[in-house]
C-alpha atoms as a PDB file:
ATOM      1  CA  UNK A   1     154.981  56.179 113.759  1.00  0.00           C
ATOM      2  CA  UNK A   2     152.179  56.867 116.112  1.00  0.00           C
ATOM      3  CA  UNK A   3     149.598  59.321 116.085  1.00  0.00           C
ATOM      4  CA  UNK A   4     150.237  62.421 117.436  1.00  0.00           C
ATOM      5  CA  UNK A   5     147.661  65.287 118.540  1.00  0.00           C
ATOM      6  CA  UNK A   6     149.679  68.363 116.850  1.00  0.00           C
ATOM      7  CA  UNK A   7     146.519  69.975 115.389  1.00  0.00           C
ATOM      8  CA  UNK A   8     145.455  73.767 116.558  1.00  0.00           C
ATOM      9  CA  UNK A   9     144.030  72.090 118.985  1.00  0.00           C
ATOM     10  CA  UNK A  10     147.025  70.197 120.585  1.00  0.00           C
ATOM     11  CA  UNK A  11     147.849  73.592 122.533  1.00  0.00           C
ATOM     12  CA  UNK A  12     144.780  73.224 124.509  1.00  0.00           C
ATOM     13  CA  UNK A  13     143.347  70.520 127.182  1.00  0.00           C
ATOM     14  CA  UNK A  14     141.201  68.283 126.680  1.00  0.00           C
ATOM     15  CA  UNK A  15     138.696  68.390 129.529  1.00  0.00           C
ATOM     16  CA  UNK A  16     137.336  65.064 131.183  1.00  0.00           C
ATOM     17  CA  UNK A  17     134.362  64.949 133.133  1.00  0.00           C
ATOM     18  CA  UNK A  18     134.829  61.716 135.398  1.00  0.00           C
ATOM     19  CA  UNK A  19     134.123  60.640 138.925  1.00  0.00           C
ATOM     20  CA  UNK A  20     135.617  57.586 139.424  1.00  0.00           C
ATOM     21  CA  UNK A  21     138.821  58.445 140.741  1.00  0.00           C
ATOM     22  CA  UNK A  22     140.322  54.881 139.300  1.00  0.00           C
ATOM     23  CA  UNK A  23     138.831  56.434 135.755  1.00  0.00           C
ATOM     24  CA  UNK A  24     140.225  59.553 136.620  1.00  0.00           C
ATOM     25  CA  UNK A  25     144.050  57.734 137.050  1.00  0.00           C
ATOM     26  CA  UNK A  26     143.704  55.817 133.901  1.00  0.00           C
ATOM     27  CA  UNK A  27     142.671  58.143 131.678  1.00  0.00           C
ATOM     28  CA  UNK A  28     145.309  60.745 132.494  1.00  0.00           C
ATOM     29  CA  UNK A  29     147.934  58.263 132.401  1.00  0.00           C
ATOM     30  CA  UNK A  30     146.392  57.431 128.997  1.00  0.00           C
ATOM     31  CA  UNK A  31     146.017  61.010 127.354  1.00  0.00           C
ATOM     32  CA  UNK A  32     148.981  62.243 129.119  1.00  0.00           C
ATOM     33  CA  UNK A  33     151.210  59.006 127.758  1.00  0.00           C
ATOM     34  CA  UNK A  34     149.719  60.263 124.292  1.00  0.00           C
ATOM     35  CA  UNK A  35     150.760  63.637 124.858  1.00  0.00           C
ATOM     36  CA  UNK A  36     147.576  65.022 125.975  1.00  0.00           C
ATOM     37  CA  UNK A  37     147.051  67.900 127.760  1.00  0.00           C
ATOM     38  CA  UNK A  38     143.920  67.499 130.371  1.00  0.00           C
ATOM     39  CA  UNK A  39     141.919  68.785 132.877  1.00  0.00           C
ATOM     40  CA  UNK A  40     140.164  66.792 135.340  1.00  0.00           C
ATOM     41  CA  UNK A  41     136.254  67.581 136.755  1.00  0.00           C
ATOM     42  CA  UNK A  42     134.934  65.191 139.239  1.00  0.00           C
ATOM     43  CA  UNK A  43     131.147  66.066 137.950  1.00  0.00           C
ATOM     44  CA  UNK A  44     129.328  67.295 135.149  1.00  0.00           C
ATOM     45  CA  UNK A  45     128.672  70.903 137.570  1.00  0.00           C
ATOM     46  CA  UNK A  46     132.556  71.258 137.722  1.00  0.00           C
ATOM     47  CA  UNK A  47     132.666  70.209 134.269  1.00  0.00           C
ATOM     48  CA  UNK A  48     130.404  73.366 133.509  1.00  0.00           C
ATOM     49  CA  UNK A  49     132.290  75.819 135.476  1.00  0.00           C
ATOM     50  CA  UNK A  50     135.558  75.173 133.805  1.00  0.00           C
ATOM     51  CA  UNK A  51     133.662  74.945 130.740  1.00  0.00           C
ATOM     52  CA  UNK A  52     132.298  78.781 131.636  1.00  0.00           C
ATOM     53  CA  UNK A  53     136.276  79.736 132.410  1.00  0.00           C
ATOM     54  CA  UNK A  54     138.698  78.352 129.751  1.00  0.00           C
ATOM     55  CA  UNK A  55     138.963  76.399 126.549  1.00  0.00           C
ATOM     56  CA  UNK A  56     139.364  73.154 125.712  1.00  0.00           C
ATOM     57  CA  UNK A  57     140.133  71.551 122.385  1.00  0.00           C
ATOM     58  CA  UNK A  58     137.746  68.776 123.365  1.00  0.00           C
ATOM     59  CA  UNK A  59     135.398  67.317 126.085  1.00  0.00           C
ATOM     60  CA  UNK A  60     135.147  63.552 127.269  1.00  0.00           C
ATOM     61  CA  UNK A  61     132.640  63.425 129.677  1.00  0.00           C
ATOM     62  CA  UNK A  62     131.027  59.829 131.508  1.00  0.00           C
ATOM     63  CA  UNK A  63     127.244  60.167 131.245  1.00  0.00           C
ATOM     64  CA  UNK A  64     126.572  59.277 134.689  1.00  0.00           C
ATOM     65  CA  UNK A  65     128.110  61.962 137.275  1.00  0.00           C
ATOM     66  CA  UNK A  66     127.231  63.162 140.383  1.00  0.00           C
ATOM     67  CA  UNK A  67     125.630  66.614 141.707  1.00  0.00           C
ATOM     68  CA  UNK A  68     122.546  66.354 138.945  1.00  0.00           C
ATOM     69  CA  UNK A  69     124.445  67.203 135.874  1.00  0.00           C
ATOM     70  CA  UNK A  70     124.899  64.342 133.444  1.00  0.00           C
ATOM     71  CA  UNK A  71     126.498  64.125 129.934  1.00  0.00           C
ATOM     72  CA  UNK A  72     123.613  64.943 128.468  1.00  0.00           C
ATOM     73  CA  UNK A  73     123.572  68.199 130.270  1.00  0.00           C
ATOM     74  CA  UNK A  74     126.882  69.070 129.466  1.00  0.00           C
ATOM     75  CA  UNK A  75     126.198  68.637 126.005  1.00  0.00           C
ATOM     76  CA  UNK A  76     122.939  70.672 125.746  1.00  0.00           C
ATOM     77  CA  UNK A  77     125.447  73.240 127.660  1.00  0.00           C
ATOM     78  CA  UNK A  78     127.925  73.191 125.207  1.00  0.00           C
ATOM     79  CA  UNK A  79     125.518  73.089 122.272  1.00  0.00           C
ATOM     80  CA  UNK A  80     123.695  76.720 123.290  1.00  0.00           C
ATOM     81  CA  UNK A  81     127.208  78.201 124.607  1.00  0.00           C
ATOM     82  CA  UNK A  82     129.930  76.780 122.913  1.00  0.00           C
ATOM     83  CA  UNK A  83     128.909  75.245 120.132  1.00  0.00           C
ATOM     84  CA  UNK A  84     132.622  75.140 118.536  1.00  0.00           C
ATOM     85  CA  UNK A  85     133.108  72.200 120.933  1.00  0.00           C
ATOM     86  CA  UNK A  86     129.612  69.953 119.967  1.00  0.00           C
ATOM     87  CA  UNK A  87     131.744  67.882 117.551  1.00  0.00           C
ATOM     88  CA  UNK A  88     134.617  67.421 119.740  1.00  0.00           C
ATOM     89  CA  UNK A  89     133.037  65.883 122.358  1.00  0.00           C
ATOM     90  CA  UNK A  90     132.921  61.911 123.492  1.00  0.00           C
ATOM     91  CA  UNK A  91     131.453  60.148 125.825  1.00  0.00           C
ATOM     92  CA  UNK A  92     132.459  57.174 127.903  1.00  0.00           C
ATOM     93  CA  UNK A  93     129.822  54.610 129.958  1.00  0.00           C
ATOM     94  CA  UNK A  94     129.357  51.602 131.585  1.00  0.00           C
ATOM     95  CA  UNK A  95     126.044  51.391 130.786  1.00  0.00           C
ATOM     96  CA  UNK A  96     125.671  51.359 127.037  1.00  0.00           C
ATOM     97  CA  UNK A  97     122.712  49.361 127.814  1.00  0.00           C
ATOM     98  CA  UNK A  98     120.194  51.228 129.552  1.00  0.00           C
ATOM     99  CA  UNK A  99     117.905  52.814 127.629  1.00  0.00           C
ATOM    100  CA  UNK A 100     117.839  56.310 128.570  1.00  0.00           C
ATOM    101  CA  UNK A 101     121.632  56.308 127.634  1.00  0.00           C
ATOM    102  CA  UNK A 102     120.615  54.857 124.442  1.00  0.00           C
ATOM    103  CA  UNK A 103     117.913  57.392 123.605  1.00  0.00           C
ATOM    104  CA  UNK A 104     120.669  60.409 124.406  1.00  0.00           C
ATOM    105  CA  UNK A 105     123.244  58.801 122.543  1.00  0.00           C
ATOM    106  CA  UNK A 106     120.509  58.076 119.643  1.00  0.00           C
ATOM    107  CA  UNK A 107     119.569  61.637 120.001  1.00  0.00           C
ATOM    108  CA  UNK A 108     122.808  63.275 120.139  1.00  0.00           C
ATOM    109  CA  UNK A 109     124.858  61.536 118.108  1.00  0.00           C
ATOM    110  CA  UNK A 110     127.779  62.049 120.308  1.00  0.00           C
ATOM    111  CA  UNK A 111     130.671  59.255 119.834  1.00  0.00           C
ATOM    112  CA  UNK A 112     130.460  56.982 122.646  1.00  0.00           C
ATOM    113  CA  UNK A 113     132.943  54.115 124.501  1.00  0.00           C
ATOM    114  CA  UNK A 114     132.018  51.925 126.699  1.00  0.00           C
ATOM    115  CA  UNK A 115     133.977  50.904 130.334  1.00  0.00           C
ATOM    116  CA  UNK A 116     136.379  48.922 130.814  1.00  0.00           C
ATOM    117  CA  UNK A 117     138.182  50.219 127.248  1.00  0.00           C
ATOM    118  CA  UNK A 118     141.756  49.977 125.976  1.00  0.00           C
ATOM    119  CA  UNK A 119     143.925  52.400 125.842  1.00  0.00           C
ATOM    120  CA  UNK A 120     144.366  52.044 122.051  1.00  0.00           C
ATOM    121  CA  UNK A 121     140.176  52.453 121.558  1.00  0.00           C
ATOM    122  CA  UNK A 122     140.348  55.538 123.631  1.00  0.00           C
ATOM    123  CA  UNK A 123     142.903  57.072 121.747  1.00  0.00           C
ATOM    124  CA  UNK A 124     141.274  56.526 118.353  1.00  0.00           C
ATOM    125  CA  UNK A 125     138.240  57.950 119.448  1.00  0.00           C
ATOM    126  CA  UNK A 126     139.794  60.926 120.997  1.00  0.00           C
ATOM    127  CA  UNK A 127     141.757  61.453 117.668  1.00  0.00           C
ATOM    128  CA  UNK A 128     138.865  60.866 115.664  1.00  0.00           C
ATOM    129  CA  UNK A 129     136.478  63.394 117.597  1.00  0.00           C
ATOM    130  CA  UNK A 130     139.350  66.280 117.685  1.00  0.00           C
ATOM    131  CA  UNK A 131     139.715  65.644 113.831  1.00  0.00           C
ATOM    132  CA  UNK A 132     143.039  63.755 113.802  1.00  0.00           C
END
């Protein structure tokens, strides 16, 4: 039997913070597959302003987004305004490598996974950070 998200949380959306639009397709087909509900933002600013309007039961957010908000941002943001959602929160990269990711992953001890992932890694970690 698989896993299924039917926690308190399962009523809500998870919200991903993604601008690659091929990311974008695969992860909903992912999530969605795993019944997931989501929300799409194309960049950690419109990541922020949903963030401001509704709740989520958890955030994945890439690190790297455009308009001058990055993951790390969006965590700070969520630590000072809705801290409820700090340990619920992943993020996804492909660049595990460079070192300022490093240092914020280091430093925030957010869950990360790195691009290209399977489906089956993306799930566990989803589970995992919603408390599944």
């Amino acid at each position: 039997m698989t896993a299924s998200p039917k926690s308190v949380f399962a009523v809500l959306p998870l919200l991903v913070i993604e601008d690659e639009v091929s990311v974008q397709s695969f992860l909903r087909a992912a999530l969605e597959r795993n019944g997931f509900q989501l929300e799409l933002a194309a960049s950690g600013a419109e990541g922020l302003e949903l963030l401001k309007l509704k709740s989520y039961s958890g955030v994945i957010s890439d690190m790297r987004t455009p308009g001058g908000v990055n993951g790390a941002d969006v965590h700070a943001w969520i630590c000072a305004n809705r801290p409820e959602l700090a340990s619920r929160m992943l993020f996804i990269t492909g660049d595990i490598v460079n070192e300022e990711t490093a240092k914020i992953l280091q430093s925030t001890g957010i869950p990360c996974i790195e691009k290209p992932f399977r489906v089956q890694e993306l799930i566990s970690a989803v589970n995992k950070v919603l408390g599944e």
